[in-house]
C-alpha atoms as a PDB file:
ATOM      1  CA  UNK A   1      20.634 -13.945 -68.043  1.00  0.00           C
ATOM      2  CA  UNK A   2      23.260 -12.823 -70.650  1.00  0.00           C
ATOM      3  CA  UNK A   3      22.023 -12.690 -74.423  1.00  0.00           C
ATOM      4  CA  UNK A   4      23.531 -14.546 -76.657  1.00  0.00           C
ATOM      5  CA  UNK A   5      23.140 -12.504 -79.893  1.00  0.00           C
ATOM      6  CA  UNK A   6      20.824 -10.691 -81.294  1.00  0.00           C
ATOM      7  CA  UNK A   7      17.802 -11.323 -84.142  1.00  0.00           C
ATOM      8  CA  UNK A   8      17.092  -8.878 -86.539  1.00  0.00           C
ATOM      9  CA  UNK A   9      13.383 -10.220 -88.417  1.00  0.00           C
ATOM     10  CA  UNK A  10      12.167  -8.391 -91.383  1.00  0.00           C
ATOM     11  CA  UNK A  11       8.767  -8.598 -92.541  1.00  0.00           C
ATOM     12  CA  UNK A  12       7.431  -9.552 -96.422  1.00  0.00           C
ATOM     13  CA  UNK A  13       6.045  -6.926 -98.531  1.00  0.00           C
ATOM     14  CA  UNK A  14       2.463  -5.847 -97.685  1.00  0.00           C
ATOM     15  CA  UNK A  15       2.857  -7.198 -94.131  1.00  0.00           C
ATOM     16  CA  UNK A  16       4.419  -5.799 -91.105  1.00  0.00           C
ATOM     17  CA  UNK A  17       6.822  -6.077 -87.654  1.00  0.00           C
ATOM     18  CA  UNK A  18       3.686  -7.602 -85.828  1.00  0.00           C
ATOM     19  CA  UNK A  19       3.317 -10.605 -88.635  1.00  0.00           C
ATOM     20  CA  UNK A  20       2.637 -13.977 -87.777  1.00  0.00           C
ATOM     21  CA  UNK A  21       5.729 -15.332 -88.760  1.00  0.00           C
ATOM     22  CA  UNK A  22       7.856 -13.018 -87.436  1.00  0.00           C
ATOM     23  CA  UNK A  23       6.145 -13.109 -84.328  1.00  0.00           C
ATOM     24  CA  UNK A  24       6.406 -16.937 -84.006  1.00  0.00           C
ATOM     25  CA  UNK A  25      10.354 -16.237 -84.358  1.00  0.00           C
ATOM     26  CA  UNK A  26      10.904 -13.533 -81.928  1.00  0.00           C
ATOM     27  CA  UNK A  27       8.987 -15.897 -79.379  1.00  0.00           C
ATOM     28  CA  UNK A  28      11.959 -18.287 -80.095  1.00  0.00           C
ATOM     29  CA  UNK A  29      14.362 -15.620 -80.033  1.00  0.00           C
ATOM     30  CA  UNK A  30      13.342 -14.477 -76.260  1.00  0.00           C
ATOM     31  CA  UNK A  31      12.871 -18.591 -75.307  1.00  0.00           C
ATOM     32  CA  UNK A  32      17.013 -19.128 -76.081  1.00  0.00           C
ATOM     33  CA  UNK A  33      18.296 -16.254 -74.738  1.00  0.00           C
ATOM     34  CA  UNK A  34      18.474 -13.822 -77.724  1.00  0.00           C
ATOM     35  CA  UNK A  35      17.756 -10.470 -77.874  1.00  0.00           C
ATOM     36  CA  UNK A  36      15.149  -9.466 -81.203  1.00  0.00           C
ATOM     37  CA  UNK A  37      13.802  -6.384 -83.097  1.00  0.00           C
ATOM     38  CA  UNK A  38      11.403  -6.869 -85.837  1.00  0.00           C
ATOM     39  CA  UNK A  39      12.001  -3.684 -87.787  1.00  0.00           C
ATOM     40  CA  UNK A  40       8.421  -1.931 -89.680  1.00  0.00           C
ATOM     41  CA  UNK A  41       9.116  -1.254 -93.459  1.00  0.00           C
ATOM     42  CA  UNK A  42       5.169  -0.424 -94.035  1.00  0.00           C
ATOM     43  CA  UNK A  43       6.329   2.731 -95.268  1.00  0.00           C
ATOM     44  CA  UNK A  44       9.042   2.018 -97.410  1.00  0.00           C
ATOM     45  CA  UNK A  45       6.214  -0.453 -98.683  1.00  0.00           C
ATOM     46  CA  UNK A  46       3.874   1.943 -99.494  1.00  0.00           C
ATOM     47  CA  UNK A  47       5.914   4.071-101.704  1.00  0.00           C
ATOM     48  CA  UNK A  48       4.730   2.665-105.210  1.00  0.00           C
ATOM     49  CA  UNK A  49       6.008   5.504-106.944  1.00  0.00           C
ATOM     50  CA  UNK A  50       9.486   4.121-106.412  1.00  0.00           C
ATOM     51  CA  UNK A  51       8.406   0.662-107.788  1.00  0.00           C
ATOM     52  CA  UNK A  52       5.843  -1.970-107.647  1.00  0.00           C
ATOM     53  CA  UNK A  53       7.307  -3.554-104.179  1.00  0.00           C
ATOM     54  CA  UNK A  54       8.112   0.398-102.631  1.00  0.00           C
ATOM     55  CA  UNK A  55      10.986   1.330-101.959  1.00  0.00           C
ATOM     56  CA  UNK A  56      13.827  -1.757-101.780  1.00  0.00           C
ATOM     57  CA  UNK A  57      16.855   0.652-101.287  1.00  0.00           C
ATOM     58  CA  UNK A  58      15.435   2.660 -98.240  1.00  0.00           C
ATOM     59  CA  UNK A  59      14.518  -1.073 -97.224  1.00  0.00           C
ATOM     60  CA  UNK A  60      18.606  -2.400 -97.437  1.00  0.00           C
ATOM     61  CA  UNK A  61      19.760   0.916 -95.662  1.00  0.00           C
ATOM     62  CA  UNK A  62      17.404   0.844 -92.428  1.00  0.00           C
ATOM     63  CA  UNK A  63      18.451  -2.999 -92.114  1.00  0.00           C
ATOM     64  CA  UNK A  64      22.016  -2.445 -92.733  1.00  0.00           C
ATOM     65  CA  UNK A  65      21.514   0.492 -90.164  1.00  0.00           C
ATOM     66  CA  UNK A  66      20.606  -1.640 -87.503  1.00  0.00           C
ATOM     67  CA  UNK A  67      22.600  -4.530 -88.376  1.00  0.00           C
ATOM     68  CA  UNK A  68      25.367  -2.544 -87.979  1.00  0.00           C
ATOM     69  CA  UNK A  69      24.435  -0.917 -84.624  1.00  0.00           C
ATOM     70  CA  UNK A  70      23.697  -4.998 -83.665  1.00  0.00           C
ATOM     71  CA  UNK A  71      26.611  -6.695 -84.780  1.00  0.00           C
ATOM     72  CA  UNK A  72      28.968  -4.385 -82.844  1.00  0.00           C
ATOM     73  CA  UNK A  73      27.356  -5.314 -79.748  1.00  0.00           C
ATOM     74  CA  UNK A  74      27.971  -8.907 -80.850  1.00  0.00           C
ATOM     75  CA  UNK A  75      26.907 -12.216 -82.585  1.00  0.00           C
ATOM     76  CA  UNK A  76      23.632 -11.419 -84.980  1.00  0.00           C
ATOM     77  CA  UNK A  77      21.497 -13.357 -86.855  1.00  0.00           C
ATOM     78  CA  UNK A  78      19.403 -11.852 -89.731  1.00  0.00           C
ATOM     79  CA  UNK A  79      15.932 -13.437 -90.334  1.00  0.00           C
ATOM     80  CA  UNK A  80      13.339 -12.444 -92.975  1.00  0.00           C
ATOM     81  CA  UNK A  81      10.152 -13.425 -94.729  1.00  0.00           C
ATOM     82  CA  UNK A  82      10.428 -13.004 -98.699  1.00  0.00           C
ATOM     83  CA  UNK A  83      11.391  -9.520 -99.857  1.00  0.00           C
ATOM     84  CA  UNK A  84      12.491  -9.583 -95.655  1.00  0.00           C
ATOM     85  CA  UNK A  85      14.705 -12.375 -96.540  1.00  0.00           C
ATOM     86  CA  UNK A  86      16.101 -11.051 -99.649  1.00  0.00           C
ATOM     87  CA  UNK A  87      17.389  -7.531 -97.835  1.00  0.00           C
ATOM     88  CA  UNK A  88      18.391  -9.887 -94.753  1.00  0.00           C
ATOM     89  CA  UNK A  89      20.808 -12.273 -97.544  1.00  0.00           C
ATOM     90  CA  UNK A  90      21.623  -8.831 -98.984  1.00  0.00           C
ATOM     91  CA  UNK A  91      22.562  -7.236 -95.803  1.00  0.00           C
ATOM     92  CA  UNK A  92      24.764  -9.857 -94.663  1.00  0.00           C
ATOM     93  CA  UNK A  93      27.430  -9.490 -97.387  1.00  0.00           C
ATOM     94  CA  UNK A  94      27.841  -6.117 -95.309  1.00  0.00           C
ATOM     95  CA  UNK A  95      27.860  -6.752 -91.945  1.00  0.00           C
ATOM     96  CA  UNK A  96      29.241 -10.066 -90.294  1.00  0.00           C
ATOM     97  CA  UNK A  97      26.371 -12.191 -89.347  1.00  0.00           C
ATOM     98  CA  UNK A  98      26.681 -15.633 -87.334  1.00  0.00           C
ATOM     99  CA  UNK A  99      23.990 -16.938 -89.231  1.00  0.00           C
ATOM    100  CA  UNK A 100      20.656 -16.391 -91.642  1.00  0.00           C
ATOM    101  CA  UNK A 101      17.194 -17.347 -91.364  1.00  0.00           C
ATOM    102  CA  UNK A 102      15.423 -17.557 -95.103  1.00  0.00           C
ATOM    103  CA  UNK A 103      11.493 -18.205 -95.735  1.00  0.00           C
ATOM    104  CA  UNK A 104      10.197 -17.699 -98.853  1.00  0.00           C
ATOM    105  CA  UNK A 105      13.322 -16.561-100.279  1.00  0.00           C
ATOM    106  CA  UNK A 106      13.245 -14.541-103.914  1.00  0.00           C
ATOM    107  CA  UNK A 107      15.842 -15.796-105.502  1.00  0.00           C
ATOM    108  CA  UNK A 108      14.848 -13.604-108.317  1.00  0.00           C
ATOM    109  CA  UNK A 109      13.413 -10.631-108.162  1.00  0.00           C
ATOM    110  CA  UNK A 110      12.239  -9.294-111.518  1.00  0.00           C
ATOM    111  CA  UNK A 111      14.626  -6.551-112.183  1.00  0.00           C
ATOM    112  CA  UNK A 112      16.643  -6.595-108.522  1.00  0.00           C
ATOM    113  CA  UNK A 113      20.153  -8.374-108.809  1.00  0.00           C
ATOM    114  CA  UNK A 114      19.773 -11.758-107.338  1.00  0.00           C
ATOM    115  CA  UNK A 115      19.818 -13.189-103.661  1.00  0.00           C
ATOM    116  CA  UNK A 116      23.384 -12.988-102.579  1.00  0.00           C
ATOM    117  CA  UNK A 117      24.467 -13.600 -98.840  1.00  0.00           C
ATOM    118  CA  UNK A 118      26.997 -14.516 -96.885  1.00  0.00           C
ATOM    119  CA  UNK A 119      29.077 -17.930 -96.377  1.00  0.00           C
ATOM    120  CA  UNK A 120      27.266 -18.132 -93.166  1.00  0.00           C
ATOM    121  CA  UNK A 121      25.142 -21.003 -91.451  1.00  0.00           C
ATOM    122  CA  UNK A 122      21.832 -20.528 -93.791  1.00  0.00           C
ATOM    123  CA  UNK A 123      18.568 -22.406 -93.093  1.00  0.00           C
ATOM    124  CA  UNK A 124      15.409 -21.801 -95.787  1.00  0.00           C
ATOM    125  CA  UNK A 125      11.860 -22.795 -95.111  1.00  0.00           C
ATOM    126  CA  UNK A 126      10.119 -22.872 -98.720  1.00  0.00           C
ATOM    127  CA  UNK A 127       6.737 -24.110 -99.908  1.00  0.00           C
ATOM    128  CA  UNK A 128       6.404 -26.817-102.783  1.00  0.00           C
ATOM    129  CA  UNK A 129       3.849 -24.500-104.156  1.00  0.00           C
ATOM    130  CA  UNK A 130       5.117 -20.919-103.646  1.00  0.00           C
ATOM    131  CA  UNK A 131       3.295 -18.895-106.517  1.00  0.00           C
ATOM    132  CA  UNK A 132       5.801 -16.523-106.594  1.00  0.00           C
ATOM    133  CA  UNK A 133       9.296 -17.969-106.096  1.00  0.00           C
ATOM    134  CA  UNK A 134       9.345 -21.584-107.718  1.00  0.00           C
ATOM    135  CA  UNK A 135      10.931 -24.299-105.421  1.00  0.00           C
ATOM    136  CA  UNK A 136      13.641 -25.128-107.873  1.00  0.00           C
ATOM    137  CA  UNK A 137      14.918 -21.593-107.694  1.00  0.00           C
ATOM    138  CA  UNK A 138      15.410 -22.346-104.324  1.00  0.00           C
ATOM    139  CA  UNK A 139      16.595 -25.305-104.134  1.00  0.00           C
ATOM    140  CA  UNK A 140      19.144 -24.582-106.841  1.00  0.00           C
ATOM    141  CA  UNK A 141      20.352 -21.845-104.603  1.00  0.00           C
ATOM    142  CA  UNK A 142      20.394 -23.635-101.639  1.00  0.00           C
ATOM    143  CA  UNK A 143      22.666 -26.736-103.353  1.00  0.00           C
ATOM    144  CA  UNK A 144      26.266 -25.287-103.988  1.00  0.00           C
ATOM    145  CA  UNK A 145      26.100 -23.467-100.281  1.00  0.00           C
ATOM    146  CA  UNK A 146      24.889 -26.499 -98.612  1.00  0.00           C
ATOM    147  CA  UNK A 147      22.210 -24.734 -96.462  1.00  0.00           C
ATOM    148  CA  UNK A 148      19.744 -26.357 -94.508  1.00  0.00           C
ATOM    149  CA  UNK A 149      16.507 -26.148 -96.816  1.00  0.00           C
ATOM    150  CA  UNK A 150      13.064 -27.568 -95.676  1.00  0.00           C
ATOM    151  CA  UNK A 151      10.272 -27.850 -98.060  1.00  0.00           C
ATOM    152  CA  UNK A 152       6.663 -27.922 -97.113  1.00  0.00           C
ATOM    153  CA  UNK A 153       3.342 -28.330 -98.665  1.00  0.00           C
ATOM    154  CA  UNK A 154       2.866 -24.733 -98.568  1.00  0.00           C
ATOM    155  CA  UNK A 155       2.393 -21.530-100.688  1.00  0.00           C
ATOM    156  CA  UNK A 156       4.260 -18.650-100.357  1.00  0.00           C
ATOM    157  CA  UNK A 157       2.939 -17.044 -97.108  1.00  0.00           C
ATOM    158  CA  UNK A 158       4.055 -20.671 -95.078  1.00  0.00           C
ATOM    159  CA  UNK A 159       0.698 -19.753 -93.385  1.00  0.00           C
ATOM    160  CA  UNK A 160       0.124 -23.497 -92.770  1.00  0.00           C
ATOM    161  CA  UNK A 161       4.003 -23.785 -91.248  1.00  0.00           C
ATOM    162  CA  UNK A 162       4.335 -21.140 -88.675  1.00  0.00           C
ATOM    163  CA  UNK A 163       5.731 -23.688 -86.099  1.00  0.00           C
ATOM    164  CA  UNK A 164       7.673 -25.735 -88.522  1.00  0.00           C
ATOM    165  CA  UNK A 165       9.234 -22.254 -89.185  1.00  0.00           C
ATOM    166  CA  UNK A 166       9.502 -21.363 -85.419  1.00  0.00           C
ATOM    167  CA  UNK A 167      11.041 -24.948 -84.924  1.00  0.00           C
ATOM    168  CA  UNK A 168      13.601 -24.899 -87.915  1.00  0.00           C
ATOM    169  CA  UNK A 169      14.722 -21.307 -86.384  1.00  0.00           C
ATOM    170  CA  UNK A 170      15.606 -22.614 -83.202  1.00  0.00           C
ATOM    171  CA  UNK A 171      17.489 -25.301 -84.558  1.00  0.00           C
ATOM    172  CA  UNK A 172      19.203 -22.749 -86.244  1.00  0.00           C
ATOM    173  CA  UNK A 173      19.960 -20.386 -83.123  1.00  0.00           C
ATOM    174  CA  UNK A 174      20.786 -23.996 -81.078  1.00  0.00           C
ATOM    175  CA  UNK A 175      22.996 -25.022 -83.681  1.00  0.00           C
ATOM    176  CA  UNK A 176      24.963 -21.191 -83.301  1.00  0.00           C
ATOM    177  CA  UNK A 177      24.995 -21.817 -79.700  1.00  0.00           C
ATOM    178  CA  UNK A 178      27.819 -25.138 -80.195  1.00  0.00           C
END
């Protein structure tokens, strides 16, 4: 069977490569014909010294050092789970990307420059009550690039939407496919 792209999913602070969500996405990945690699930033995570969520710049450069080993091989998609999602929007401003994958989203990040990423097909899974990230951020965020944004009665971990997750990120890859 030839692949169709490749998935790059990036864990949330404080969790890791074998995550739940994550998991649930690579599952998808494999069931439509793209290759995956969930990439393990425990250690970057770990290093408080550098700041309260480790260490964010080690974070972008191992991503952006396997997004661009996967994007010359072909068509990528960058998926990530809150502070996954943030270096996976961030990442695709430098490497071309066919699309992004977005749950739990920080628009904001305290002192970090905001979520930027590319012009590219975008689709968000958010919880209505997300302690962290308010749903307005995202919403406003979502608005002026049109993405596809699904909100669910969930908190920030989407621990109660793991399918709905898995389901919205094969519409996404199906939708890449056309």
């Amino acid at each position: 069977m030839t692949t169709r792209g490749h998935c790059i999913l990036s864990h949330g602070f404080e969790s890791g490569p074998e995550a739940t969500k994550v998991t649930a996405l690579a599952e998808v990945a494999q069931r439509l014909g793209w290759t995956h690699e969930r990439p393990d930033y425990t250690d970057l995570d770990a290093r408080r010294e550098a700041s309260p969520l480790g260490d964010v710049p080690a974070r972008l450069e191992r991503l952006l050092g396997l997004a661009r080993t996967a994007a010359a091989r072909g068509p990528l998609v960058l998926a990530g789970s809150s502070l996954g999602a943030w270096i996976s929007g961030r990442v695709s401003l430098q490497v071309p990307v066919a699309g992004l994958f977005l749950m739990a989203p920080p628009v904001r990040m305290g002192e970090a420059p905001p979520l930027e990423a590319a012009t590219v097909p975008t689709s968000i899974v958010h919880g209505w009550d997300d302690e962290l990230i308010p749903a307005g951020h995202v919403v406003d965020w979502a608005l002026p690039r049109r993405a596809r944004l699904l909100l669910v009665d969930d908190g920030h971990r989407l621990a109660a939407h793991v399918e709905t997750s898995a389901e919205a990120f094969a519409q996404l890859l199906g939708a890449l496919r056309a």
